[in-house]
C-alpha atoms as a PDB file:
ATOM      1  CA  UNK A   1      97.127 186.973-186.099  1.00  0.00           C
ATOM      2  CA  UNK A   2      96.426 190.672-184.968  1.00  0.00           C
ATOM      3  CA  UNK A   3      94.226 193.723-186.453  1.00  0.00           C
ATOM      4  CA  UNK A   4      97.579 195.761-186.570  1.00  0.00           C
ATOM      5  CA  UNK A   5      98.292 193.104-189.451  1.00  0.00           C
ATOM      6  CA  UNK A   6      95.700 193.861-191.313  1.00  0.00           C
ATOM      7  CA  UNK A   7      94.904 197.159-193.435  1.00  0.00           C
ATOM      8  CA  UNK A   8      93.118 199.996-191.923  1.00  0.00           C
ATOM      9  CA  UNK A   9      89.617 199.206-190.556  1.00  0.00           C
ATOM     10  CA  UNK A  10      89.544 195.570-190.691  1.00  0.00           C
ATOM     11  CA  UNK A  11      89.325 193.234-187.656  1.00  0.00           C
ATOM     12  CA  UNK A  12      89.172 189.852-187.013  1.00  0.00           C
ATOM     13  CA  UNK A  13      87.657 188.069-184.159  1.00  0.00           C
ATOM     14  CA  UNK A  14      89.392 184.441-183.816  1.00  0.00           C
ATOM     15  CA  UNK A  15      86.287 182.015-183.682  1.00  0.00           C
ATOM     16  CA  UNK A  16      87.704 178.258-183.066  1.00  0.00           C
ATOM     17  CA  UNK A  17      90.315 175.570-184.620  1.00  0.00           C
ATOM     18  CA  UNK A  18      89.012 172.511-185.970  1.00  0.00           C
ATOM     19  CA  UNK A  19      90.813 169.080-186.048  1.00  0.00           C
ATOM     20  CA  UNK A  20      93.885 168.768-188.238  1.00  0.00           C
ATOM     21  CA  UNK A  21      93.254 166.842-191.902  1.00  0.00           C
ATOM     22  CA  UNK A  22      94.703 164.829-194.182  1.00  0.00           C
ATOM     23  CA  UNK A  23      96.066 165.158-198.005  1.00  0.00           C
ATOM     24  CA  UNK A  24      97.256 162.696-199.985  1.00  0.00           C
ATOM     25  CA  UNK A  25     100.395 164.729-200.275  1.00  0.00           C
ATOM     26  CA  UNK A  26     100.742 164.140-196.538  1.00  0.00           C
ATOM     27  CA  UNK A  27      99.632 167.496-196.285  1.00  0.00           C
ATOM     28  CA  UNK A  28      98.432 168.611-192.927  1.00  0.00           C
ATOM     29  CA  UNK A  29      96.213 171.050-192.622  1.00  0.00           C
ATOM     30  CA  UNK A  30      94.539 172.723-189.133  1.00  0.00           C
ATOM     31  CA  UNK A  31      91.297 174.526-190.154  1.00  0.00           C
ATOM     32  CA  UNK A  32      91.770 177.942-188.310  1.00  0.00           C
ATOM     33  CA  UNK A  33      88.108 179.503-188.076  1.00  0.00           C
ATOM     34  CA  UNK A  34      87.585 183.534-187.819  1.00  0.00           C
ATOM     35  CA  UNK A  35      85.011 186.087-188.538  1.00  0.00           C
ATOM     36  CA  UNK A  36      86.655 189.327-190.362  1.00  0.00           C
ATOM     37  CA  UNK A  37      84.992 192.144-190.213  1.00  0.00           C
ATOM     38  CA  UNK A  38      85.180 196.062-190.997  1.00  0.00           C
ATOM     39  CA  UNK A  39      85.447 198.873-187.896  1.00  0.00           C
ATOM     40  CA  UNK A  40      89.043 198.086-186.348  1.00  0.00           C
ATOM     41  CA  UNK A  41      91.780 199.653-185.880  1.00  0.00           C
ATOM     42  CA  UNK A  42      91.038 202.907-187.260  1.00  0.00           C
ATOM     43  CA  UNK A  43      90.600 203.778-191.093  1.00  0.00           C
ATOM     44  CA  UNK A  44      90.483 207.479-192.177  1.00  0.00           C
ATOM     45  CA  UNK A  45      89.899 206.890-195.835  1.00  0.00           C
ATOM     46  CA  UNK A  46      86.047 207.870-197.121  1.00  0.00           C
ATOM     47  CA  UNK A  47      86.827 205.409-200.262  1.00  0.00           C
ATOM     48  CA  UNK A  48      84.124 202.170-199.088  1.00  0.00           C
ATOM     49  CA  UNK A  49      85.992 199.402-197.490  1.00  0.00           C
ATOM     50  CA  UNK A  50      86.619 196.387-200.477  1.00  0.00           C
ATOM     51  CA  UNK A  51      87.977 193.082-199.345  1.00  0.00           C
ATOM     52  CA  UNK A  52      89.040 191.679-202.722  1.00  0.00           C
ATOM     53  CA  UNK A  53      90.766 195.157-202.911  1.00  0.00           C
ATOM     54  CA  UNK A  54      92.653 195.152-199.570  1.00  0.00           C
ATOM     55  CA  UNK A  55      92.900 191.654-198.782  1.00  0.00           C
ATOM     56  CA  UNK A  56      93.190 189.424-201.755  1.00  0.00           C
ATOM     57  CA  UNK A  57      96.339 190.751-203.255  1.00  0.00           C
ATOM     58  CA  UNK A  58      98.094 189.710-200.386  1.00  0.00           C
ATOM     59  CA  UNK A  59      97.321 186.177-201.054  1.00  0.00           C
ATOM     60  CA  UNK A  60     100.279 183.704-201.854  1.00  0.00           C
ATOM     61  CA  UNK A  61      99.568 182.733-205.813  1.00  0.00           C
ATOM     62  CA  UNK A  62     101.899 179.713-205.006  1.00  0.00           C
ATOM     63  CA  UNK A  63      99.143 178.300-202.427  1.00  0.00           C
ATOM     64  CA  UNK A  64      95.687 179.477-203.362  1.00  0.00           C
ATOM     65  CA  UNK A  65      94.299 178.755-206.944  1.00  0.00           C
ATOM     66  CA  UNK A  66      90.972 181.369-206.264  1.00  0.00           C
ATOM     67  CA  UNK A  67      89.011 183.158-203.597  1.00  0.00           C
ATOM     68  CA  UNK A  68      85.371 182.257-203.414  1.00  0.00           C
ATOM     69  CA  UNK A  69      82.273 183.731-201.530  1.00  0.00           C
ATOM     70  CA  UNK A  70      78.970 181.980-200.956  1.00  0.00           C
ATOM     71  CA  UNK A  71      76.439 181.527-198.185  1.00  0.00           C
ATOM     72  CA  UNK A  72      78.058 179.362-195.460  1.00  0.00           C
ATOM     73  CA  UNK A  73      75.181 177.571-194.489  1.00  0.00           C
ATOM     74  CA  UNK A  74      74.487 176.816-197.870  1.00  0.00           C
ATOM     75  CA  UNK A  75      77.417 174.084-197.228  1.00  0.00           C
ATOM     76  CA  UNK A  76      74.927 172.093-195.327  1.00  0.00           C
ATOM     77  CA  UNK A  77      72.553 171.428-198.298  1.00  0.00           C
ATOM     78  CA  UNK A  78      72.393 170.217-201.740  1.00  0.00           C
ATOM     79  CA  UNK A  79      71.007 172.832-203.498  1.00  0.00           C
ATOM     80  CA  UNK A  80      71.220 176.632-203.726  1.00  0.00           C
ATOM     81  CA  UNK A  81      69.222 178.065-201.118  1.00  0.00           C
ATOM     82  CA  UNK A  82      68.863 181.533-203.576  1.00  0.00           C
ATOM     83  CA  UNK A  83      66.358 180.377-205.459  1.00  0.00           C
ATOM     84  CA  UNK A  84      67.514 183.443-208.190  1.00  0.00           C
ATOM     85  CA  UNK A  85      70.659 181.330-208.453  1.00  0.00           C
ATOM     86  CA  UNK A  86      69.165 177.780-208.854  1.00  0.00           C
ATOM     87  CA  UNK A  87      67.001 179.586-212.072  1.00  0.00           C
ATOM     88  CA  UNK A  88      70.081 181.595-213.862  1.00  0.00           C
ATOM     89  CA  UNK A  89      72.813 179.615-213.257  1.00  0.00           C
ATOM     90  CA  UNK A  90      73.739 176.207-214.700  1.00  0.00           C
ATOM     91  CA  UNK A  91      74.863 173.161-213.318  1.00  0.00           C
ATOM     92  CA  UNK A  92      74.117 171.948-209.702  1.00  0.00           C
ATOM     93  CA  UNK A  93      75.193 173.326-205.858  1.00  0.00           C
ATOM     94  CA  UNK A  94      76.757 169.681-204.830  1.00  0.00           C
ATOM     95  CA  UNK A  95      77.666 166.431-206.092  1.00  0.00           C
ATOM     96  CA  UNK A  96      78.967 163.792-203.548  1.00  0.00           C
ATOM     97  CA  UNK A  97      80.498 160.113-203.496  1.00  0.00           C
ATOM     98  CA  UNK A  98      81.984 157.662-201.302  1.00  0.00           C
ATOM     99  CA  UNK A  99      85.690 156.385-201.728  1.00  0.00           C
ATOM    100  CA  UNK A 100      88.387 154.417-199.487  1.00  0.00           C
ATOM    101  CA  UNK A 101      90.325 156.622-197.940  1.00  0.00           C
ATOM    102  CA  UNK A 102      92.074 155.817-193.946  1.00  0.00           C
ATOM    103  CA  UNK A 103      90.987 151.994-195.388  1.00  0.00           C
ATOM    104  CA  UNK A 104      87.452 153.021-194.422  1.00  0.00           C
ATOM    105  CA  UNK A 105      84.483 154.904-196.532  1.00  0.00           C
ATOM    106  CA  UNK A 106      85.357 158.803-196.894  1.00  0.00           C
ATOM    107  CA  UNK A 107      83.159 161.041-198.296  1.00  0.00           C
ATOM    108  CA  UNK A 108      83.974 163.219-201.258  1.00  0.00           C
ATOM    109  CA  UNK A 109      81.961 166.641-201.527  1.00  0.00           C
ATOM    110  CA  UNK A 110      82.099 168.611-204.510  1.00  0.00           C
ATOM    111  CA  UNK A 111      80.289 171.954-204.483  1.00  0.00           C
ATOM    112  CA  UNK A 112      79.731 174.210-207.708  1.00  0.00           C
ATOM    113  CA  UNK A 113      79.927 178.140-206.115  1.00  0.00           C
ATOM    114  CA  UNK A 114      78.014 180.340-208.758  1.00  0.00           C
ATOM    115  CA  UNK A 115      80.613 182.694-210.520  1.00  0.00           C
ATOM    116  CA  UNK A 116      79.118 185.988-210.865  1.00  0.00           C
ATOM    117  CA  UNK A 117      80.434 189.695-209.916  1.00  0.00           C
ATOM    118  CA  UNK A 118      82.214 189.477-206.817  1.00  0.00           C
ATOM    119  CA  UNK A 119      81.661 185.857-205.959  1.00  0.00           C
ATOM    120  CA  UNK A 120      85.095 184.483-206.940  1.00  0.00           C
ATOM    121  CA  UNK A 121      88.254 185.905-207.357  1.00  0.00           C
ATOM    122  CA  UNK A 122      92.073 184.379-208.670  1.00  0.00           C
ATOM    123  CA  UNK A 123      95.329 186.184-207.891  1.00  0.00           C
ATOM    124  CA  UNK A 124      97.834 186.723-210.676  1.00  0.00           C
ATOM    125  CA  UNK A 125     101.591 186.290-209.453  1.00  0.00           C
ATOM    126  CA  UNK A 126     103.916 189.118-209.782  1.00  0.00           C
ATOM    127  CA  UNK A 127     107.059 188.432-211.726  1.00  0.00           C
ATOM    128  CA  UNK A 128     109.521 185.823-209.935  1.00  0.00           C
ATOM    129  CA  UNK A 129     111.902 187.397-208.166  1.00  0.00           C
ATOM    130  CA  UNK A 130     114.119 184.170-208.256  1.00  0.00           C
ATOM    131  CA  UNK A 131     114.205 183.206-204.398  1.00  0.00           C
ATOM    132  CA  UNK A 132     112.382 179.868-204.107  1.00  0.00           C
ATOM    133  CA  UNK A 133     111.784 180.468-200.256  1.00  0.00           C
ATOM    134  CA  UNK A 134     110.067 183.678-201.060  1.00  0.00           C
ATOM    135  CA  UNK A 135     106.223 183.389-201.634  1.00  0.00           C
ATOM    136  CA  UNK A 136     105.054 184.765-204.979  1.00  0.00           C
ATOM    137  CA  UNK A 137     102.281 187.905-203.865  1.00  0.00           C
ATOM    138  CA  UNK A 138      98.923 187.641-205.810  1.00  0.00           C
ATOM    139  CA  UNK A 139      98.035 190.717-207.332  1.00  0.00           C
ATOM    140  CA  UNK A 140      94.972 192.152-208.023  1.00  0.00           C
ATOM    141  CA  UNK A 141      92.003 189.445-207.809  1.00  0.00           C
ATOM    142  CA  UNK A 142      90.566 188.729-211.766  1.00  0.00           C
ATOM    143  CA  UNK A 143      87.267 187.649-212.529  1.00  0.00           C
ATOM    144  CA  UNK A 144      86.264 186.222-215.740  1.00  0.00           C
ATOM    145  CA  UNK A 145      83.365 189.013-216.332  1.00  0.00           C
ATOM    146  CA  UNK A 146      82.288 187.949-219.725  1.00  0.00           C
ATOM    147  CA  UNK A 147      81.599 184.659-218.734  1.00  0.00           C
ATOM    148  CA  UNK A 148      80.273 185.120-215.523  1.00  0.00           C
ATOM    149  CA  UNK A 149      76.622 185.390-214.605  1.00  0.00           C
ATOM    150  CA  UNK A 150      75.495 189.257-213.792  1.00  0.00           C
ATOM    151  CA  UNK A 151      73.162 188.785-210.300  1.00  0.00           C
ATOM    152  CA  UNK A 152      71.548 192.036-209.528  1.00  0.00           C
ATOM    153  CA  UNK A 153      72.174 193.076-205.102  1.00  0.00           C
ATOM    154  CA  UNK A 154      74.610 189.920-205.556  1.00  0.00           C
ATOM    155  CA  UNK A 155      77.246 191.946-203.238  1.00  0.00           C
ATOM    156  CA  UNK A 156      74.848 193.067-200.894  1.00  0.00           C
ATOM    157  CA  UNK A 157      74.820 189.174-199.521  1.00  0.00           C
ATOM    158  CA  UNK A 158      76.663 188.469-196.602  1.00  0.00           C
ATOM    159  CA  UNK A 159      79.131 185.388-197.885  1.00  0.00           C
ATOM    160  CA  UNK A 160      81.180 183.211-195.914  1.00  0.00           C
ATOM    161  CA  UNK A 161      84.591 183.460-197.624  1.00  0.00           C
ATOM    162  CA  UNK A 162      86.991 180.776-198.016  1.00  0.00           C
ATOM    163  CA  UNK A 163      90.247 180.005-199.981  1.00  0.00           C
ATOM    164  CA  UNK A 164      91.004 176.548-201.959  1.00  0.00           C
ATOM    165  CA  UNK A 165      94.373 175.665-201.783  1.00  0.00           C
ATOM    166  CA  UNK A 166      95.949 173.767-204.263  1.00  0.00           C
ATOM    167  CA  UNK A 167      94.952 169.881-204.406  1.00  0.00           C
ATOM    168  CA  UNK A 168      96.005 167.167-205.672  1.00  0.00           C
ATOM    169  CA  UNK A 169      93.952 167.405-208.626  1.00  0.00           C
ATOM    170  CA  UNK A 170      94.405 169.809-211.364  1.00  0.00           C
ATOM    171  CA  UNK A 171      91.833 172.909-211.668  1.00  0.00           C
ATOM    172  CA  UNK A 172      90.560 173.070-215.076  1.00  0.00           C
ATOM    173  CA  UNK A 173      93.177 175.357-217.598  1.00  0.00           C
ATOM    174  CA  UNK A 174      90.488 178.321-216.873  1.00  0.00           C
ATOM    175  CA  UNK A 175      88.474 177.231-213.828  1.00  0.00           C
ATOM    176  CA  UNK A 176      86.725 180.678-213.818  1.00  0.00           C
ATOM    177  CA  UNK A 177      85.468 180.652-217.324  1.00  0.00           C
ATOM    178  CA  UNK A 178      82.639 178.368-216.396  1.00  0.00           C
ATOM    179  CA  UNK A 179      79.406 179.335-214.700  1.00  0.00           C
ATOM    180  CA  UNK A 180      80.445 177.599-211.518  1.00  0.00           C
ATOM    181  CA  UNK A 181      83.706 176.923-209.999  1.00  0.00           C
ATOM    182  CA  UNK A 182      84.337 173.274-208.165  1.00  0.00           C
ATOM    183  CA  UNK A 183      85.134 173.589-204.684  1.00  0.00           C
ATOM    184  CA  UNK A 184      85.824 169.795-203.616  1.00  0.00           C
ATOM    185  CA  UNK A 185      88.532 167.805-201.743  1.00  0.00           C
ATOM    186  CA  UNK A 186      89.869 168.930-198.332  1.00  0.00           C
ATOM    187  CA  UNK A 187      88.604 172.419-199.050  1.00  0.00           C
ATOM    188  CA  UNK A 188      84.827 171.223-199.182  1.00  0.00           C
ATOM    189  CA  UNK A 189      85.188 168.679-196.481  1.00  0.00           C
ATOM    190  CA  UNK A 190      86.801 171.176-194.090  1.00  0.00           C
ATOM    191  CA  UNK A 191      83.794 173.681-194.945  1.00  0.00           C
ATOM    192  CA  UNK A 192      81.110 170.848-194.053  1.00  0.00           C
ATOM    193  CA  UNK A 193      82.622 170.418-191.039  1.00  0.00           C
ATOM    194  CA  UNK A 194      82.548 174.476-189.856  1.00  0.00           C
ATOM    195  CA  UNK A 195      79.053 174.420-190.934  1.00  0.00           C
ATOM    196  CA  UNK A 196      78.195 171.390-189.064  1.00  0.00           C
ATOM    197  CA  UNK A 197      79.891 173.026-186.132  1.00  0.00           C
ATOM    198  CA  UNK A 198      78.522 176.617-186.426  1.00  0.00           C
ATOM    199  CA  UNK A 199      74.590 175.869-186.952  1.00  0.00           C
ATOM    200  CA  UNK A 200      74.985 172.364-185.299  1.00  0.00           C
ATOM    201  CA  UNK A 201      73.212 170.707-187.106  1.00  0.00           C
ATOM    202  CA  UNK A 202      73.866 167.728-189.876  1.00  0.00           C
ATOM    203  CA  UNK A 203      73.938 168.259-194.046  1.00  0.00           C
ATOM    204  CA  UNK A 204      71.038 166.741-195.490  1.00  0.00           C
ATOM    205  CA  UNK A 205      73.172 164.679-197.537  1.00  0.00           C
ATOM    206  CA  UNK A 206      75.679 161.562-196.617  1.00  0.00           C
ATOM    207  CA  UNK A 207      78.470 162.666-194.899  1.00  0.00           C
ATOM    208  CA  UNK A 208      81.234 161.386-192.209  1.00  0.00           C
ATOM    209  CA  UNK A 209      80.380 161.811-188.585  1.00  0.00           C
ATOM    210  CA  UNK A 210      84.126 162.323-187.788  1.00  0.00           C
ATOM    211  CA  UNK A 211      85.979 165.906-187.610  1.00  0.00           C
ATOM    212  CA  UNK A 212      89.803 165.475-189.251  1.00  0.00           C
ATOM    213  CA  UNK A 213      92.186 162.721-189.457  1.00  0.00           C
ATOM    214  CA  UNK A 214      94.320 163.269-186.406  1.00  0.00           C
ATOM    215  CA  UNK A 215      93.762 159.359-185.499  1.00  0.00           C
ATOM    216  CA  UNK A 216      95.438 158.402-188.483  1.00  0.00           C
ATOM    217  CA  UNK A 217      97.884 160.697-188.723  1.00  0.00           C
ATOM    218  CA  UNK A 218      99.173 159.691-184.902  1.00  0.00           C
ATOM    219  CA  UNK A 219      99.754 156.446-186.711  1.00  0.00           C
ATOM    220  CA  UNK A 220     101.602 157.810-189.666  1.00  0.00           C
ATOM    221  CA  UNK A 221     104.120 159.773-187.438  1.00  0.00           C
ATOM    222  CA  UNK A 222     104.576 156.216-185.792  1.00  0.00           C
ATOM    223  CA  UNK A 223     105.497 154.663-189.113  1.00  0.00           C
ATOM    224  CA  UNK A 224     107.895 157.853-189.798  1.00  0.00           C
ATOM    225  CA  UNK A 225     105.739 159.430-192.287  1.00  0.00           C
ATOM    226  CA  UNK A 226     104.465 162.850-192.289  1.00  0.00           C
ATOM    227  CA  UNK A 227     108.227 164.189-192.001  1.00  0.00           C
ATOM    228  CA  UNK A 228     108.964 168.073-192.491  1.00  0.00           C
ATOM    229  CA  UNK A 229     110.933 167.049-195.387  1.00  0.00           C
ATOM    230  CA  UNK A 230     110.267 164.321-198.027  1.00  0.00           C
ATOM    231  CA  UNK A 231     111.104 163.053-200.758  1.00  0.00           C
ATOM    232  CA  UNK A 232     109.128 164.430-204.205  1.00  0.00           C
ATOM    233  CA  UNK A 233     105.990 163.195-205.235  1.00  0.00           C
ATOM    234  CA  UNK A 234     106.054 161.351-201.871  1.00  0.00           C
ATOM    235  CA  UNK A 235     102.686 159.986-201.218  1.00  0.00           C
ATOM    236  CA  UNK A 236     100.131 158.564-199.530  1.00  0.00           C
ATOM    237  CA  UNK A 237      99.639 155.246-201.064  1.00  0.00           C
ATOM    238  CA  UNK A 238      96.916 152.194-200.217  1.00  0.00           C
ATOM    239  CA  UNK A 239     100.025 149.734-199.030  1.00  0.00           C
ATOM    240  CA  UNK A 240     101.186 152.516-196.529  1.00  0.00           C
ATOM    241  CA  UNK A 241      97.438 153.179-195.377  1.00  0.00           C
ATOM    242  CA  UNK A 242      96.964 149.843-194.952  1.00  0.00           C
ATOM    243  CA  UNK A 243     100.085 149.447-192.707  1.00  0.00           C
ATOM    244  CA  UNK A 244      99.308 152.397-190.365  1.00  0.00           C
ATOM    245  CA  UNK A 245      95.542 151.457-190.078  1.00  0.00           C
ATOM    246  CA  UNK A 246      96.739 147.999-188.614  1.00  0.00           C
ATOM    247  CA  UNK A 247      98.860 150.009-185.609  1.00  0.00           C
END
């Protein structure tokens, strides 16, 4: 929340939050927007300023699966704008579908961020210390180098950076070992929507015109869902999305 947080010679300028949305794991999840940046409070050191250094260790391995970078406004469009990257990597930027989801068509994004050298990072936890309350502390970020692609001036972009929390479906065993790694779910959706907000301006692909899920999750608090403890594996299922869509 404050520079004096962070380490020496970082800032962060608080930008805007976003409406609150939905997992199926009756997750909630307020998108908290911010543009960090190098020059505050004060560094001494000569070494050069290196956010997966100094910031990614400090990342809870029991929320985030990986750190990526990649061109925010690139989250508006279905293709790589670098055309390098369109020639030398495999695969495609974005894949999208419809599904039901609030009892009414949702859009699933799925983007494929380029893995190359500096473009997305994983924490490894430390050893447990045995407290369940206490968060396990990434240490340093790894990066698949022998299966990433080697970009020449790659680090010399400046990326938007984002983090993908855990979802409700499983990363592949070694999501990193691949030439892209899947953004998708609430991450991707939640990106869409801070691009569509920041250049304003639409994707050029189908999308919903709604920011978050607050509606519907006013109607699952009514119901008594969305408590600050439930049961295991509690989730969001059709019947009970049915039920709160008819309040």
């Amino acid at each position: 929340m404050d520079d004096d947080k962070l380490p020496p010679g970082y800032k962060v300028e608080h930008l805007t939050e976003l409406p609150s949305n939905l997992a199926m794991t009756e997750l909630g999840v307020r998108p908290c927007v911010a543009f960090l940046s190098t020059g505050g409070n004060g560094s001494k050191s000569d070494r050069p300023m290196d956010p997966a250094r100094d910031l990614l260790p400090k990342l809870s391995a029991k929320e985030v699966a990986a750190v990526f970078t990649a061109p925010f406004h690139n989250f508006l469009g279905q293709k790589d704008e670098d055309a390098q990257l369109r020639r030398n990597v495999p695969g495609e930027w974005y894949k999208g579908s419809w599904h039901s989801w609030h009892e009414e068509a949702w859009r699933m994004h799925q983007f494929f961020v380029p893995v190359f050298r500096g473009s997305v990072f994983r924490g490894q936890p430390s050893s447990d210390s045995g407290d369940e309350d206490t968060p396990v502390a990434a240490s340093s970020p790894v990066l698949d180098h022998s299966k990433s692609v080697d970009l020449p001036d790659q680090n010399s972009r400046v990326p938007g950076a984002s983090s993908q929390p855990q979802g409700v479906q499983q990363m592949p065993a070694d999501p990193l070992a691949q030439p892209r790694y899947r953004v998708f779910g609430m991450t991707a959706r939640i990106l869409v929507d801070a691009a569509r907000v920041a250049y304003g301006v639409d994707p050029d692909f189908e999308h919903n015109s709604s920011f978050g899920d607050e509606e519907m999750m006013e109607r699952l608090l009514k119901m008594g869902r969305l408590s600050p403890i439930k049961k295991k594996d509690d989730r969001l299922t059709r019947d009970v999305m049915v039920a709160a869509s008819k309040i």
